[in-house]
C-alpha atoms as a PDB file:
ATOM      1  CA  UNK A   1       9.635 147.739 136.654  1.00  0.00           C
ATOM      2  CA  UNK A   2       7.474 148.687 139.145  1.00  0.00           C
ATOM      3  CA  UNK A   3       8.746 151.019 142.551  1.00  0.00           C
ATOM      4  CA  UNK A   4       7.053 151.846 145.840  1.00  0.00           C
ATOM      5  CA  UNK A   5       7.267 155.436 146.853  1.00  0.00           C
ATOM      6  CA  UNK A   6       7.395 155.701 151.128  1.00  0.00           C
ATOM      7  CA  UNK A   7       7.039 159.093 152.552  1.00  0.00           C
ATOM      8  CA  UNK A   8       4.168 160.293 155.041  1.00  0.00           C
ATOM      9  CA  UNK A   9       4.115 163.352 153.030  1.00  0.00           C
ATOM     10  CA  UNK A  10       2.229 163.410 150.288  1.00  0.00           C
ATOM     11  CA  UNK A  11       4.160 166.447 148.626  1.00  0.00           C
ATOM     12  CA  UNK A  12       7.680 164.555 148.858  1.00  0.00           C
ATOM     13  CA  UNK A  13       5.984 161.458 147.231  1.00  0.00           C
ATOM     14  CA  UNK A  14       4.691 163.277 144.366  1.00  0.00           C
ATOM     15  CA  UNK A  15       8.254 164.833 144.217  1.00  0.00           C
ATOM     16  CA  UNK A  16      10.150 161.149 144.221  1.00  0.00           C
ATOM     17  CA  UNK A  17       6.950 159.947 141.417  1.00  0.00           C
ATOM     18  CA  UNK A  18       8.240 162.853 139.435  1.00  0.00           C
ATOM     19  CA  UNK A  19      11.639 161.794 139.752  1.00  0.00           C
ATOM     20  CA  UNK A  20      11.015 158.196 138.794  1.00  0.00           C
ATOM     21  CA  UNK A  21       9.115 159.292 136.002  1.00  0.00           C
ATOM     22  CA  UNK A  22      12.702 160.897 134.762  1.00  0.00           C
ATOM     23  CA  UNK A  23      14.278 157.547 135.703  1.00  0.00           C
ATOM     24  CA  UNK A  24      11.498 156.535 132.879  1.00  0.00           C
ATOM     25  CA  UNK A  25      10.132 153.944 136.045  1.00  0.00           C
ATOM     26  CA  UNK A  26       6.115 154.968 136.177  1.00  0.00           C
ATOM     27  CA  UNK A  27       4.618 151.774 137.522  1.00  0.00           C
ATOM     28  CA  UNK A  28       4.670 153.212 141.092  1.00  0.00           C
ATOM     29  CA  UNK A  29       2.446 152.474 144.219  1.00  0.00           C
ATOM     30  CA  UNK A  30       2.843 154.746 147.195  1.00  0.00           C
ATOM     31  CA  UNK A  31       2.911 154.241 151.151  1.00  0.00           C
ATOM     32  CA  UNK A  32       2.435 157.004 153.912  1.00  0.00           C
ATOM     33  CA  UNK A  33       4.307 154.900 156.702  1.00  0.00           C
ATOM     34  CA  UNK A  34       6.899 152.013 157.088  1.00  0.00           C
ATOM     35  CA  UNK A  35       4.229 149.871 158.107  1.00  0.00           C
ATOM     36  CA  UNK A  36       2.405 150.537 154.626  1.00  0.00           C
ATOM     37  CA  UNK A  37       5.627 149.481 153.116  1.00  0.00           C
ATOM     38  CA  UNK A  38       6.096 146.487 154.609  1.00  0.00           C
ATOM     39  CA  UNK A  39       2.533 145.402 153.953  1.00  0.00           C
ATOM     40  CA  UNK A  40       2.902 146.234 150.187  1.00  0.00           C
ATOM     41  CA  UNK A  41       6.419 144.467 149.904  1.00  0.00           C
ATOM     42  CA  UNK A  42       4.559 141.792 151.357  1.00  0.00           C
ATOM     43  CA  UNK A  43       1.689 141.949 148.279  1.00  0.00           C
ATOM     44  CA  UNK A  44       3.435 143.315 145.287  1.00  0.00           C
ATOM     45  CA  UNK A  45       7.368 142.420 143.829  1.00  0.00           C
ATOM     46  CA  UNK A  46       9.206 145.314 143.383  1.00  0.00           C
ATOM     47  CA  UNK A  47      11.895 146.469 141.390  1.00  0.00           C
ATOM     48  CA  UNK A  48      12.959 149.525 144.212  1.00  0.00           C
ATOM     49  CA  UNK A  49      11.769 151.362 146.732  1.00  0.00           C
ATOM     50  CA  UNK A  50      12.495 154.816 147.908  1.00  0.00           C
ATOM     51  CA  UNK A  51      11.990 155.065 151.727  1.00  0.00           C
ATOM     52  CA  UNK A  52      11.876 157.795 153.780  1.00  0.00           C
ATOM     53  CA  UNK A  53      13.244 157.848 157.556  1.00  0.00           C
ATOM     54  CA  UNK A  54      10.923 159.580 159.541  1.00  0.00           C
ATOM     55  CA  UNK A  55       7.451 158.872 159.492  1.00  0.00           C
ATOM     56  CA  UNK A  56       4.437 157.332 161.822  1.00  0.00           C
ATOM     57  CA  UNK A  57       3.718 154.092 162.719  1.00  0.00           C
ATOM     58  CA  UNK A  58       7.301 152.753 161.995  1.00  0.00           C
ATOM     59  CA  UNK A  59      10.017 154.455 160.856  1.00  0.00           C
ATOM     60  CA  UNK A  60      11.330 154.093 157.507  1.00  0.00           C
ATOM     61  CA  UNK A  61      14.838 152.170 158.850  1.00  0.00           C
ATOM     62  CA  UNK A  62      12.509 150.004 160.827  1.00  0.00           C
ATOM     63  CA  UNK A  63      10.558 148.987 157.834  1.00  0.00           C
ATOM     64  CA  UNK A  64      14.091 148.729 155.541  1.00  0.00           C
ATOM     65  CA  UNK A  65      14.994 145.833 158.695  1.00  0.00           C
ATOM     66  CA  UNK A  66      11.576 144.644 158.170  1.00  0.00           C
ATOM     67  CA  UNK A  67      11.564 144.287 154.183  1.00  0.00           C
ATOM     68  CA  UNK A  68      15.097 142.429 154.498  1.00  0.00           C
ATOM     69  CA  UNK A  69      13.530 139.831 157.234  1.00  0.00           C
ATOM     70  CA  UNK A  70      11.433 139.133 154.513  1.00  0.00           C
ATOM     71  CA  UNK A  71      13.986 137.835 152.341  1.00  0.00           C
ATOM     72  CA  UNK A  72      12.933 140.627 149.659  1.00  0.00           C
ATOM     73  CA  UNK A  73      16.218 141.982 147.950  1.00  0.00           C
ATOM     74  CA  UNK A  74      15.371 144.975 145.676  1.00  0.00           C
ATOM     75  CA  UNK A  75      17.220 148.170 145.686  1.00  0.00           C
ATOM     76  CA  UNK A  76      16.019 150.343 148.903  1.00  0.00           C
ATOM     77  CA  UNK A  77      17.437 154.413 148.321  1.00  0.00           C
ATOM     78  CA  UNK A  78      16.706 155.934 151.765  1.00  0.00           C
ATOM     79  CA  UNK A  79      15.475 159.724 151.359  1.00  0.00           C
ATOM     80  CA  UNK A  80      15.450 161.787 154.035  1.00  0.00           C
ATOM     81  CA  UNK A  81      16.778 164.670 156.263  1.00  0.00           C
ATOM     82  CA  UNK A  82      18.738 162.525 158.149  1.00  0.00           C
ATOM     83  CA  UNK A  83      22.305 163.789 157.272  1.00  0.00           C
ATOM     84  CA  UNK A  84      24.339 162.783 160.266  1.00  0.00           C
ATOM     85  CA  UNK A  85      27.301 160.035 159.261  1.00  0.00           C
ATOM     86  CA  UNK A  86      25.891 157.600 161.816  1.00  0.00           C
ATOM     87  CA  UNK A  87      22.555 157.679 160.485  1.00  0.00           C
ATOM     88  CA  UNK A  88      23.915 156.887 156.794  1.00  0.00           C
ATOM     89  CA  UNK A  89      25.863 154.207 158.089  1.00  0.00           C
ATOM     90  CA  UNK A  90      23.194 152.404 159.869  1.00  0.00           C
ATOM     91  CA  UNK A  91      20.763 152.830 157.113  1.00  0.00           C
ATOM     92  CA  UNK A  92      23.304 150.886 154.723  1.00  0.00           C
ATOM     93  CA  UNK A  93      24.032 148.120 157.462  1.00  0.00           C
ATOM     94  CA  UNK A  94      20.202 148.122 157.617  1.00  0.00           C
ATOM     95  CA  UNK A  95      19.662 147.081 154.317  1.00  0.00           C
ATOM     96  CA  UNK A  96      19.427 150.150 152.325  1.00  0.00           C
ATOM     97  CA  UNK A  97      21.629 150.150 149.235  1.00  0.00           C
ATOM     98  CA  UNK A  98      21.767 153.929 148.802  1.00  0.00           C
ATOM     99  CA  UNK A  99      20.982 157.140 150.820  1.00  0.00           C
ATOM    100  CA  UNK A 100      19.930 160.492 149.639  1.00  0.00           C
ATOM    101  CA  UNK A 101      19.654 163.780 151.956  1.00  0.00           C
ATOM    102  CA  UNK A 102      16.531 166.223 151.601  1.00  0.00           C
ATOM    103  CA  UNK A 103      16.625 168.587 149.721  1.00  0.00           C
ATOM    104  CA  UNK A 104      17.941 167.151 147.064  1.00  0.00           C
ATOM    105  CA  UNK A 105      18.086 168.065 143.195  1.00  0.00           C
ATOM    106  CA  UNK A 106      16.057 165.825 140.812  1.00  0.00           C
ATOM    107  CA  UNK A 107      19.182 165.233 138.747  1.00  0.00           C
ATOM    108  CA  UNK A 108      20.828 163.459 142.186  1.00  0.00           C
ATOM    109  CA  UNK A 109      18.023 161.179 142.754  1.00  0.00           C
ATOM    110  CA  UNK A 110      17.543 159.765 138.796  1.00  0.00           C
ATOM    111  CA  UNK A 111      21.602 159.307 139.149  1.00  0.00           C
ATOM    112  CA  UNK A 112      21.547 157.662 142.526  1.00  0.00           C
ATOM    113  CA  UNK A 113      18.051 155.838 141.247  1.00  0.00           C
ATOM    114  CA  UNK A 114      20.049 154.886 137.518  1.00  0.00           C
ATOM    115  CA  UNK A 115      22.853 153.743 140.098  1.00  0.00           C
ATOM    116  CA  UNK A 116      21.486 150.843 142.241  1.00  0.00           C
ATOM    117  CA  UNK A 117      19.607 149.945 139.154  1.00  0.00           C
ATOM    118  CA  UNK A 118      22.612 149.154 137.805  1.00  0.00           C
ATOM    119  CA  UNK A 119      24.802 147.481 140.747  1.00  0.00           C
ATOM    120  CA  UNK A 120      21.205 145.094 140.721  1.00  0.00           C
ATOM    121  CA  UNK A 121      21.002 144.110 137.431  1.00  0.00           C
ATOM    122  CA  UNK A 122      25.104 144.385 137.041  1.00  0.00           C
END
């Protein structure tokens, strides 16, 4: 399977690479923006995507509307800071399927990760 890691930090996307690579996914591409994501959803099919809220260009929820426009259906885990109840709740009527809040423990994000995996393919 292969993932796209979204995250204008380059720190946090090594971090969630790592974390795949627990999930034993390591076919991963990486994006810096929303709009990077949406252009590689566009190119490449993906198995999930880990998508961070805040970044430049267009926000990660933005792009998570965006991706669903496009008819793609993969797994989206949103990662992010974001820990406010509304903000969960609009990321899952958005389109994302799970939501994790930085900082975060690697163990969480292989379990929420080994999670949607398994609502998608069960």
């Amino acid at each position: 399977m292969k993932a796209l890691v979204v995250d204008d930090s380059a720190v946090m996307r090594k971090v969630l690479i790592g974390a795949l690579g627990r999930a034993n996914i390591e076919d991963v591409d990486q994006a810096a923006d929303g709009k990077e994501a949406v252009d590689a959803v566009q190119a490449n099919e993906y198995g999930l995507v880990l998508m961070d809220w805040n970044m430049p260009n267009m926000l990660g929820i933005d792009a998570v509307k965006a991706i669903r426009q496009l008819g793609k259906t993969m797994p989206i885990i949103m990662v992010t800071t974001e820990a406010e109840k509304s903000r969960v709740i609009e990321a899952l009527k958005s389109g994302a399927n799970n939501y994790i809040i930085k900082p975060f423990e690697p163990a969480t994000i292989v379990a929420k990760i080994q999670e949607v995996l398994g609502k998608a393919s069960g």
